[in-house]
Protein backbone atom coordinates (compact mmCIF):
# COMPACT_ATOMS: atom_id res chain seq x y z
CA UNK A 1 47.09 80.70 -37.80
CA UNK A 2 46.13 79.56 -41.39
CA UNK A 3 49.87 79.91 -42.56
CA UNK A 4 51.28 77.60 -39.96
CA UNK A 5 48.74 74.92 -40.98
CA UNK A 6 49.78 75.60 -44.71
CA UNK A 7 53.29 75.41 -43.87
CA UNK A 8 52.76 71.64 -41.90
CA UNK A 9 50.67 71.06 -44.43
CA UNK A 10 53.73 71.68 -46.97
CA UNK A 11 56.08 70.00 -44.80
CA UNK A 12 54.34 66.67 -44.33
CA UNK A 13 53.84 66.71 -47.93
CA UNK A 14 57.65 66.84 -48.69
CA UNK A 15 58.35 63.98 -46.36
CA UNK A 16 55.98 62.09 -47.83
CA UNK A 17 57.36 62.82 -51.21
CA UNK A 18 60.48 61.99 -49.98
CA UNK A 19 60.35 58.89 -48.11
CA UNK A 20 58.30 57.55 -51.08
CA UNK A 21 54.69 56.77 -49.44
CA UNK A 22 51.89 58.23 -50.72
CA UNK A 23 49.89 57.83 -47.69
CA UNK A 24 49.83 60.00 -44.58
CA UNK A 25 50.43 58.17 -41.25
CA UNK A 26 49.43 60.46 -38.37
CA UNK A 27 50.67 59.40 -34.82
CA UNK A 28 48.07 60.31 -32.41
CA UNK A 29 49.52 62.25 -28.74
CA UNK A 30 48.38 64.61 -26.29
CA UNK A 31 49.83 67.52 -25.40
CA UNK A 32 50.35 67.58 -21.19
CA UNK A 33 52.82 70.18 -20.09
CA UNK A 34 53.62 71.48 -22.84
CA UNK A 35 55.19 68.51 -24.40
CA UNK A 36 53.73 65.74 -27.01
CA UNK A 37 52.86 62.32 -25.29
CA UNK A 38 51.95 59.41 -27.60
CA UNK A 39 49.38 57.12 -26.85
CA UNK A 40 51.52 53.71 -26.67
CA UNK A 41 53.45 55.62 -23.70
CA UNK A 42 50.27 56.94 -21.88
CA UNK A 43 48.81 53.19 -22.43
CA UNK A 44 51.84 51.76 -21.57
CA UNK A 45 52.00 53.91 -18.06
CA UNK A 46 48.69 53.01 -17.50
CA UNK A 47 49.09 49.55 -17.32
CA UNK A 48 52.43 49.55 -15.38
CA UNK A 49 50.98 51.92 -12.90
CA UNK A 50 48.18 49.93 -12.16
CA UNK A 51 50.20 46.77 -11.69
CA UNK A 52 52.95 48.72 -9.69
CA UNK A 53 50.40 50.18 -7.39
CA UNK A 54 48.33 46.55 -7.13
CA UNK A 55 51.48 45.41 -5.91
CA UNK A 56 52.57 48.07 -3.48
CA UNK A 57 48.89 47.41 -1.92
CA UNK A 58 48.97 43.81 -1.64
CA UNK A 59 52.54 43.07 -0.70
CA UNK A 60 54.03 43.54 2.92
CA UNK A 61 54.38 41.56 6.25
CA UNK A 62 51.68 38.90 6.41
CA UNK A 63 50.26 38.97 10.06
CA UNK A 64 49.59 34.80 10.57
CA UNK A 65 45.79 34.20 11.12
CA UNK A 66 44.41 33.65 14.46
CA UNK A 67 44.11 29.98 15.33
CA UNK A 68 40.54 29.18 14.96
CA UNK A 69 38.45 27.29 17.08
CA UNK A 70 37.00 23.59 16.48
CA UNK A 71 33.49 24.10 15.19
CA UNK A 72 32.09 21.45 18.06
CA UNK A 73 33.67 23.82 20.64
CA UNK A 74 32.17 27.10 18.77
CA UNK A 75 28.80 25.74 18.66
CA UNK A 76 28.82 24.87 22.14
CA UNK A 77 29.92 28.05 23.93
CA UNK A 78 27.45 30.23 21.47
CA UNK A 79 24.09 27.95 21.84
CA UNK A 80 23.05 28.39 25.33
CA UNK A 81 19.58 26.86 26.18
CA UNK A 82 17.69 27.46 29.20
CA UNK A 83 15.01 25.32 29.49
CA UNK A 84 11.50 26.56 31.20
CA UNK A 85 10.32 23.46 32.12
CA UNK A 86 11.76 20.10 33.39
CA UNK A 87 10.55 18.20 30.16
CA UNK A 88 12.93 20.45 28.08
CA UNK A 89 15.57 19.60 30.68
CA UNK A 90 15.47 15.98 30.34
CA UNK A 91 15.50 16.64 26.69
CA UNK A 92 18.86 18.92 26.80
CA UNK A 93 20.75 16.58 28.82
CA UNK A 94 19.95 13.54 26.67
CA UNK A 95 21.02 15.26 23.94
CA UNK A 96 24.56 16.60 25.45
CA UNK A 97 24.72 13.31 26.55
CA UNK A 98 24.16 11.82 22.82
CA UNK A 99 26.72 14.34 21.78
CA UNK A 100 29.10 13.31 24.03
CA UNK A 101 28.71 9.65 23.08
CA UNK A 102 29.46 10.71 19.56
CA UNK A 103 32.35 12.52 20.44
CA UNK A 104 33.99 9.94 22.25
CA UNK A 105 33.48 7.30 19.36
CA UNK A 106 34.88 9.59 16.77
CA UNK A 107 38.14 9.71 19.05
CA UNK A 108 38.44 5.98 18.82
């Protein structure tokens, strides 16, 4: 094992020699299936593979949004009142009444 790491050892140094720097540049990869991946590819697959998949997941057929309802009309058919007395009566039907006084001015 020691001789292999003597003989990189030997080779980087006669590249170096020969290409003139005096500095050792090592390129960083990992090994994954038996071959050498650098890290600007695995970063660079990364990203796209994020972006490609954010894209398969958002894109398609838009299905058009249900028509929604005036909020006048919701509130009516979800507050129901039921008065217990006829004071509270009186009282429900001036309001309605109010309301639809208002409703008929903001048409004009």
């Amino acid at each position: 094992m020691s001789e292999d790491v003597e003989e990189c050892e030997e080779e980087v140094g006669e590249k170096r020699r020969a290409s003139g720097h005096d500095h050792l540049i090592l390129a960083m990869s990992y090994v994954i299936l038996g071959r050498a991946i650098k890290n600007e590819y695995l970063a660079l697959g990364t990203i796209f593979g994020t972006v490609g998949a954010t894209l398969l997941a958002t894109g398609g057929k838009k299905e058009p949004a249900p028509a929604a309802k005036p909020t006048l009309q919701q509130i009516k058919e979800t507050v129901k009142v039921n008065a217990s007395s006829s004071e509270e009566e009186d009282l429900m039907n001036s309001i309605k009444n109010f309301i639809a006084e208002a409703e008929k001015e903001s048409k004009h």
